[in-house]
N, C-alpha and C. Protein backbone atom coordinates (compact mmCIF):
# COMPACT_ATOMS: atom_id res chain seq x y z
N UNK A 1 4.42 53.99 -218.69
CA UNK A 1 4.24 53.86 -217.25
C UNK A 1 2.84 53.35 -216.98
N UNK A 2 2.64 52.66 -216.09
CA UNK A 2 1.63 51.71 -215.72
C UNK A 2 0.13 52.65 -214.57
N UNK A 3 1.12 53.83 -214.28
CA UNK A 3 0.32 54.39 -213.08
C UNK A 3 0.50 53.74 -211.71
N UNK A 4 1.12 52.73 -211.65
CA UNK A 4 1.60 52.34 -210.49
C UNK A 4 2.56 52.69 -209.60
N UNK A 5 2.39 52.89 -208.69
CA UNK A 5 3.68 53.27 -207.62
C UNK A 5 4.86 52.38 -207.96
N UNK A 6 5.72 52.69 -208.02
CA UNK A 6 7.12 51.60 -208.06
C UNK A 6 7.54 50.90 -206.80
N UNK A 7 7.51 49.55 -206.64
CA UNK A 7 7.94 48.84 -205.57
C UNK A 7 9.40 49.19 -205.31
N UNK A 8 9.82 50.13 -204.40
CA UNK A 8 11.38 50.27 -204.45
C UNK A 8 11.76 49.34 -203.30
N UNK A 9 11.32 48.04 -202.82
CA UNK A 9 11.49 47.08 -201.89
C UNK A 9 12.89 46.50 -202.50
N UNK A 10 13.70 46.24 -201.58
CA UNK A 10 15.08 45.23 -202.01
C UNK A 10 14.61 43.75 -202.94
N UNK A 11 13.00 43.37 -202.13
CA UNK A 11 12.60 42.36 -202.25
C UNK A 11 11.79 42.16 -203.62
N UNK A 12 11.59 43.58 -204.06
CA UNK A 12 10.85 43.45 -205.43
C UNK A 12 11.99 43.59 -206.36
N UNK A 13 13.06 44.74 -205.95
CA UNK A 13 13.76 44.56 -206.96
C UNK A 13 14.55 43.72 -207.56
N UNK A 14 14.94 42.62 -206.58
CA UNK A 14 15.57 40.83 -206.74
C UNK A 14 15.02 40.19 -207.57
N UNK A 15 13.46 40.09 -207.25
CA UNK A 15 12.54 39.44 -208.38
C UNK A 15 12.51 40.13 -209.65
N UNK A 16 13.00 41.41 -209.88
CA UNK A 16 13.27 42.04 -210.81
C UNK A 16 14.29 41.59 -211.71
N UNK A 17 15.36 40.67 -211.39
CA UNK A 17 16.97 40.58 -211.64
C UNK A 17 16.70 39.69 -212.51
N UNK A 18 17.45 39.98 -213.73
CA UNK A 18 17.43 38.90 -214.89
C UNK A 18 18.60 37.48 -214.22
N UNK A 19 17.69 36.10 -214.32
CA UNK A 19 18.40 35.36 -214.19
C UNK A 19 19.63 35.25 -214.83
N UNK A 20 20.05 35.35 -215.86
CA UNK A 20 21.00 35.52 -217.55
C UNK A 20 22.40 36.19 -216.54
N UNK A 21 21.85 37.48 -216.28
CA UNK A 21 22.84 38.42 -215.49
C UNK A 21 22.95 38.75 -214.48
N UNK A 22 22.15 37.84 -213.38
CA UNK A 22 22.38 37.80 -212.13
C UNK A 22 23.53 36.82 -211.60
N UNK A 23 23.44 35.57 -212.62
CA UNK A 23 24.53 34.62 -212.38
C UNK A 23 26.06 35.27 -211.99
N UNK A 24 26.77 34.64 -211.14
CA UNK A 24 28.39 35.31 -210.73
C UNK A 24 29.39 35.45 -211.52
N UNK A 25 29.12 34.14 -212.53
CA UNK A 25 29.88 34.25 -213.38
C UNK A 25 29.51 35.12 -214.76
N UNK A 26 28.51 35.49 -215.27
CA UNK A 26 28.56 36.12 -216.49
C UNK A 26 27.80 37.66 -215.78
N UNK A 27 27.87 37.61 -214.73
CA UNK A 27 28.04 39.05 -213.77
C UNK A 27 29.44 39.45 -213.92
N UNK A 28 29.42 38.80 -213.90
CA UNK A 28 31.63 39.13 -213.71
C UNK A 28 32.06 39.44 -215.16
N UNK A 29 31.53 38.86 -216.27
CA UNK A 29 32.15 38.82 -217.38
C UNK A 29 31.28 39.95 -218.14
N UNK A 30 30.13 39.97 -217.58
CA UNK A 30 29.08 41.96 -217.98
C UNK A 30 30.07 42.99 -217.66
N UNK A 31 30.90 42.24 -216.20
CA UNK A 31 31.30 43.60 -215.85
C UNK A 31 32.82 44.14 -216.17
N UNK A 32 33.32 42.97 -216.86
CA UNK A 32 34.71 43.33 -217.51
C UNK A 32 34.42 43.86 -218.62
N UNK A 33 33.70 43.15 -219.96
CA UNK A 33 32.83 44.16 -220.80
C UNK A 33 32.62 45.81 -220.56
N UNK A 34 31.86 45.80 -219.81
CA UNK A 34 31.25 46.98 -219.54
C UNK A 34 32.57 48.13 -219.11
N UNK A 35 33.55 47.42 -218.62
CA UNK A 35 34.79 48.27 -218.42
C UNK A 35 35.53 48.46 -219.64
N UNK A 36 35.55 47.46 -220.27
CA UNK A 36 36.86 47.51 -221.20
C UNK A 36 36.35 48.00 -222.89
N UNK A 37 34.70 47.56 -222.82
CA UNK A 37 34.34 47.27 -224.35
C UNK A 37 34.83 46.24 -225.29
N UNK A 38 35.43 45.82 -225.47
CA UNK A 38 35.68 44.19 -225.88
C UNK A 38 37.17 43.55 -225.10
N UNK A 39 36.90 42.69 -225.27
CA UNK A 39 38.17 41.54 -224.75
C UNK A 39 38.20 40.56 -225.49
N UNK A 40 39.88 39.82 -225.92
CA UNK A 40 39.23 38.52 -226.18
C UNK A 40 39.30 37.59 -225.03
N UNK A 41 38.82 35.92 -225.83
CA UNK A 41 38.82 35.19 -224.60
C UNK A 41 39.69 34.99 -223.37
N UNK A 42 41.33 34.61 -224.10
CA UNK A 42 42.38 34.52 -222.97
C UNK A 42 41.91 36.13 -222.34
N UNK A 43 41.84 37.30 -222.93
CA UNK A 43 41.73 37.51 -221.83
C UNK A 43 40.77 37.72 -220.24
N UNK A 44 39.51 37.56 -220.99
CA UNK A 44 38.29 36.75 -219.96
C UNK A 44 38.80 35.57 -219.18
N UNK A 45 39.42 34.67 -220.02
CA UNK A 45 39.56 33.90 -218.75
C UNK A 45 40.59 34.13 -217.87
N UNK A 46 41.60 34.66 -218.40
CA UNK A 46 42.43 35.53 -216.92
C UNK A 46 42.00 35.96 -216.10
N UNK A 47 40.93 37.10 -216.25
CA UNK A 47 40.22 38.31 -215.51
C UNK A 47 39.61 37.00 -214.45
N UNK A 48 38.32 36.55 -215.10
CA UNK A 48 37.57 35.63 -214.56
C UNK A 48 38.17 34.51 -213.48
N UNK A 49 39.20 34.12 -214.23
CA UNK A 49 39.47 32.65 -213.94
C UNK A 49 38.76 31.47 -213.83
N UNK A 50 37.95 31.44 -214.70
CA UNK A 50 37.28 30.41 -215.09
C UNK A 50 37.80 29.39 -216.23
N UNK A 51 37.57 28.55 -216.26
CA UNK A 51 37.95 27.33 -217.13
C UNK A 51 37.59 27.21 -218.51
N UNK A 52 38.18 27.46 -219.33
CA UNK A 52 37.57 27.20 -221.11
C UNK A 52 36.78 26.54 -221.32
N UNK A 53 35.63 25.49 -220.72
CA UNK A 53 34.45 25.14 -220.93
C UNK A 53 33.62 26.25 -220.64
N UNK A 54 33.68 26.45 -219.03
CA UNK A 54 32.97 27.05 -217.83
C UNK A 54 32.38 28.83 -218.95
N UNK A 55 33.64 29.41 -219.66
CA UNK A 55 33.74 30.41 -219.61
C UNK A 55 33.11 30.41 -221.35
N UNK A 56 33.33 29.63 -222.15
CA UNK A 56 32.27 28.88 -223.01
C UNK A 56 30.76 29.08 -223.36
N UNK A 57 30.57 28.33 -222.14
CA UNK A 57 29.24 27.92 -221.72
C UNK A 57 28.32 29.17 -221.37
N UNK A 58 29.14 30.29 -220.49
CA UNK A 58 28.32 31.34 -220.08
C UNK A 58 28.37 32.48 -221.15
N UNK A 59 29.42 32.17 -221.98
CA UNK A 59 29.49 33.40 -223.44
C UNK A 59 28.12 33.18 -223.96
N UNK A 60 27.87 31.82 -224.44
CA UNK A 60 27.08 31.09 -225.02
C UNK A 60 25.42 31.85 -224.30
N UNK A 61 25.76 31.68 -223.28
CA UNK A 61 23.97 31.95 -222.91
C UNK A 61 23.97 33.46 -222.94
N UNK A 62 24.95 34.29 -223.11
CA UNK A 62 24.89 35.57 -222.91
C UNK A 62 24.65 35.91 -224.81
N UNK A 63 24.84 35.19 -225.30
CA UNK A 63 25.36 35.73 -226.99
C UNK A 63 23.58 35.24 -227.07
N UNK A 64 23.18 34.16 -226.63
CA UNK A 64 21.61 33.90 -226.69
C UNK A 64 20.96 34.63 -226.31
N UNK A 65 21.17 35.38 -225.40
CA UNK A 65 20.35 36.07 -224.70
C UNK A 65 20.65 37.33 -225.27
N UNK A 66 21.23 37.43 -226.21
CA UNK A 66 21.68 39.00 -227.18
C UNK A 66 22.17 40.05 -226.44
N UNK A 67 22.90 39.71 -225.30
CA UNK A 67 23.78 40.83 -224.42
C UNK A 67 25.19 41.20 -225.08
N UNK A 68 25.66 40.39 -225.81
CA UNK A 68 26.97 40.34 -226.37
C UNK A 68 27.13 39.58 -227.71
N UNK A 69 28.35 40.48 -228.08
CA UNK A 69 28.74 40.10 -229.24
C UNK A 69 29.84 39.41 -229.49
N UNK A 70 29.83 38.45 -230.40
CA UNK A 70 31.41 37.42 -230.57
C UNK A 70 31.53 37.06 -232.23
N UNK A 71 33.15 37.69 -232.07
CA UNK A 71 33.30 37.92 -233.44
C UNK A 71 35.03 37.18 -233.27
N UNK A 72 34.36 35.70 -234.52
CA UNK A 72 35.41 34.50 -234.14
C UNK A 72 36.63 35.27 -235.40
N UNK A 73 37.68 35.03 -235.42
CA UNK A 73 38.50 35.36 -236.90
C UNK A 73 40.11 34.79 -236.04
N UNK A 74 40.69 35.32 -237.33
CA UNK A 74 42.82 34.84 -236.58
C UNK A 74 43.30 36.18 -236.98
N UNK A 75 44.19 35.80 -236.13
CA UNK A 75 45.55 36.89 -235.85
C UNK A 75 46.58 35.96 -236.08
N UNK A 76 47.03 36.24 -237.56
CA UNK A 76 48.13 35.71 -237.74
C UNK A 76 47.50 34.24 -238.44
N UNK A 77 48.39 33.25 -237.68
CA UNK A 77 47.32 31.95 -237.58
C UNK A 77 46.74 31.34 -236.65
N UNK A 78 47.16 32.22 -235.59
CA UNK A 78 46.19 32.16 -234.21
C UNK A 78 44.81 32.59 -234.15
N UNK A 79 43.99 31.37 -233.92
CA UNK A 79 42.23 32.01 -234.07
C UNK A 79 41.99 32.83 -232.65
N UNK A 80 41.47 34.06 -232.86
CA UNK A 80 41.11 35.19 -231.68
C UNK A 80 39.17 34.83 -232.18
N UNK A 81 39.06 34.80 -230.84
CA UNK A 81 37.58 34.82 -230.09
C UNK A 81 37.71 36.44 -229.44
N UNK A 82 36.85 37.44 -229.83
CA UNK A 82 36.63 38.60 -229.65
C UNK A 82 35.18 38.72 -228.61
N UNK A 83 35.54 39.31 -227.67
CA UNK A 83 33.19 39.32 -227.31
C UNK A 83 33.12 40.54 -226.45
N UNK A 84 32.04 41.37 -227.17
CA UNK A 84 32.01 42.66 -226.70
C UNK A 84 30.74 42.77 -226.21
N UNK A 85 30.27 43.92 -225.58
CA UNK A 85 29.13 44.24 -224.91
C UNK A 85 28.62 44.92 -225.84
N UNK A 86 27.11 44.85 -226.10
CA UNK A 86 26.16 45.46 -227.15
C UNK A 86 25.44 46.30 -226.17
N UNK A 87 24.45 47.25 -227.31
CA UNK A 87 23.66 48.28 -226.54
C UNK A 87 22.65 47.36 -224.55
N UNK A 88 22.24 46.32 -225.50
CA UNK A 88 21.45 45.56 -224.80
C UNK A 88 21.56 44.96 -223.47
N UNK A 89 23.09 44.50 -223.77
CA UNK A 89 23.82 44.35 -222.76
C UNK A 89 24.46 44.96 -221.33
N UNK A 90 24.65 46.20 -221.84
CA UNK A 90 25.15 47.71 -221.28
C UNK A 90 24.01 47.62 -220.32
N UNK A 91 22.57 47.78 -220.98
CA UNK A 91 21.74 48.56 -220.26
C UNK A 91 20.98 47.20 -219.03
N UNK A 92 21.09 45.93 -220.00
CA UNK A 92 21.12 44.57 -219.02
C UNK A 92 21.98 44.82 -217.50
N UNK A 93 23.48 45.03 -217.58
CA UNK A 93 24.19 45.66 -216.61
C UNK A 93 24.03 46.66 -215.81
N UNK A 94 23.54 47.72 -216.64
CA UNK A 94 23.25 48.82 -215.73
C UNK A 94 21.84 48.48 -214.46
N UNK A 95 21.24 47.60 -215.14
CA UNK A 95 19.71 47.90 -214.65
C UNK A 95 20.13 46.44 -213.22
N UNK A 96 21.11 45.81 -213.33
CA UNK A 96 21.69 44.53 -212.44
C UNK A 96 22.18 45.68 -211.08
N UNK A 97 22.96 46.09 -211.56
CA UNK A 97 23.55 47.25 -210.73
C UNK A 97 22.64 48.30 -210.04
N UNK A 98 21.69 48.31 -210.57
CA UNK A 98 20.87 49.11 -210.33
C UNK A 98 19.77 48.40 -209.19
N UNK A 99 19.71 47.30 -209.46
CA UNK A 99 18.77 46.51 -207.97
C UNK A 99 19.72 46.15 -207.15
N UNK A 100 21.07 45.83 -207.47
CA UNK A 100 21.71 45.86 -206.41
C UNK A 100 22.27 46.79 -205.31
N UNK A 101 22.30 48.06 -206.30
CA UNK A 101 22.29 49.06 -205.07
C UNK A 101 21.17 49.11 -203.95
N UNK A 102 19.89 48.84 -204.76
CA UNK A 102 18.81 48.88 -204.06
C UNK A 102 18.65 48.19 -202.60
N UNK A 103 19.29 47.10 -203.28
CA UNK A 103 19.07 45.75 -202.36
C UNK A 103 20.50 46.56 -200.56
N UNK A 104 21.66 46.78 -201.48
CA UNK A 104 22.63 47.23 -200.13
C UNK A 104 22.06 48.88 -199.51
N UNK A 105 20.96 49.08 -200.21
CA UNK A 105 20.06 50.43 -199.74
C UNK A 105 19.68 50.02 -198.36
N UNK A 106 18.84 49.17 -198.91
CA UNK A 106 17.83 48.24 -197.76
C UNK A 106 18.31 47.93 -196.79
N UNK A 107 20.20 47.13 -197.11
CA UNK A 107 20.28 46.39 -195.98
C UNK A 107 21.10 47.73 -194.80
N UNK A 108 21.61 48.27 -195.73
CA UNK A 108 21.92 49.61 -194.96
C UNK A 108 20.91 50.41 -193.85
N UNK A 109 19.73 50.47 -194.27
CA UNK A 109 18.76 51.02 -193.67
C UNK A 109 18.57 50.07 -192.90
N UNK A 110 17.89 49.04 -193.15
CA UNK A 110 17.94 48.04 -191.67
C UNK A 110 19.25 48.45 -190.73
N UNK A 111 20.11 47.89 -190.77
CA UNK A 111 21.21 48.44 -190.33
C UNK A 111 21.24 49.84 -189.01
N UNK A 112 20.29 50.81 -189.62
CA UNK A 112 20.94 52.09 -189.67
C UNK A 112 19.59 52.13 -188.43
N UNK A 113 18.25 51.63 -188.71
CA UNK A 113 16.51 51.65 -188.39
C UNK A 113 17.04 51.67 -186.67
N UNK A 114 15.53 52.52 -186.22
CA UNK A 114 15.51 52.35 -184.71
C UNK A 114 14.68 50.89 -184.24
N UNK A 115 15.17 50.71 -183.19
CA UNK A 115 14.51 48.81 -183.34
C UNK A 115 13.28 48.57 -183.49
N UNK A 116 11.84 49.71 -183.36
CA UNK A 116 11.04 49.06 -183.98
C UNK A 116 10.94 49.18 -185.21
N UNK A 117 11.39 49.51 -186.22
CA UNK A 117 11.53 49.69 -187.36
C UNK A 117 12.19 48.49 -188.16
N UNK A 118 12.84 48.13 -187.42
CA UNK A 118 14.68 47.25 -188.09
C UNK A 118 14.20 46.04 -188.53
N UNK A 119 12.52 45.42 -187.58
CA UNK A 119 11.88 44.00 -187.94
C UNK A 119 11.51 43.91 -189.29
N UNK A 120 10.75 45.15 -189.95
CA UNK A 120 10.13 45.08 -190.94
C UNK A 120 11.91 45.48 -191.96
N UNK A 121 12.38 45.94 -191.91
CA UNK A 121 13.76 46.31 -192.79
C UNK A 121 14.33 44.71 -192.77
N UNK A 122 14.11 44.19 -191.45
CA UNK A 122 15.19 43.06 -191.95
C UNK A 122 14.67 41.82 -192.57
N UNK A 123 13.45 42.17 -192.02
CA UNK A 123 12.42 40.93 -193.18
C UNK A 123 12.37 41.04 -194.61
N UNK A 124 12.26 42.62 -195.02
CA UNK A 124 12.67 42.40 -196.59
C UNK A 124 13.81 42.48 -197.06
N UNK A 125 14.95 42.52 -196.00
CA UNK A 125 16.28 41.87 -196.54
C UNK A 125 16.50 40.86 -196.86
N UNK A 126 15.74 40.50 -195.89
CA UNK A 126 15.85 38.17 -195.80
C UNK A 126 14.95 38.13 -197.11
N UNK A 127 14.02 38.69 -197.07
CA UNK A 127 13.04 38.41 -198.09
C UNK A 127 14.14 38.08 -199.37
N UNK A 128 14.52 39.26 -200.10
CA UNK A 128 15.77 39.73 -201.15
C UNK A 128 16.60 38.92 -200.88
N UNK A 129 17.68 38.56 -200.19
CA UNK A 129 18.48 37.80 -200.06
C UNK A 129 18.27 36.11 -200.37
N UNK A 130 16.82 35.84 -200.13
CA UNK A 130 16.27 34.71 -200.25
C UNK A 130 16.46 34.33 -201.49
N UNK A 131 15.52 35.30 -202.49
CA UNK A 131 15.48 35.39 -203.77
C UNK A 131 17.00 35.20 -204.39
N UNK A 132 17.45 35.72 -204.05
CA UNK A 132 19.50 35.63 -204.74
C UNK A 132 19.48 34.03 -204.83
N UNK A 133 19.51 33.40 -203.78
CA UNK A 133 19.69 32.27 -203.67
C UNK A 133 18.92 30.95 -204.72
């Protein structure tokens, strides 16, 4: 620990968000992982519905980025593509989930704020929301 107060701002915790696993699509595919513990591909791309390049491409940056594991072999003489979630990954997910609550904290409280309050709540919503983008 740094001795620092923790920024619990929506707006710090966005800048917090790993690009890798903020993306929609290998957000989506952390989070079938994270449910199931492995899948193979057909069935990622069902879940997903993404396209056998598309769904490819984002395994690829996730297996780089050491969130997941892919373990190529056959069934039968059908080749199975296997890809599971590693320790690294898990906690990659958890900690995604974890600014995002933050972030629907915030916008909740804006939301919720008496109106002089609601300016500064909704500025670091916009702020956060900015950042997503």
């Amino acid at each position: 620990m740094s001795g620092q107060p923790e920024d619990t701002t929506a707006a710090a915790s966005l800048s917090e968000a790993s690009d890798v696993v903020h993306q929609r699509s290998r957000l989506s595919i952390l989070a079938v992982l994270y449910e199931v513990g492995e899948a193979d591909f057909v069935e990622l791309r069902g879940i997903t519905r993404l396209k056998d390049g598309n769904l490819s491409t984002h395994l690829q940056v996730l297996e780089e980025a050491k969130l997941i594991n892919i373990r190529k072999g056959f069934v039968g003489k059908r080749a199975r593509t296997a890809v599971s979630l590693n320790a690294k990954g898990r906690a990659a997910f958890e900690e995604e989930i974890r600014i995002l609550r933050n972030l629907v904290s915030a916008a909740d409280t804006a939301g919720g704020s008496r109106k002089g309050d609601r300016r500064a709540s909704r500025a670091a919503v916009r702020g956060a929301a900015a950042e997503v983008i």
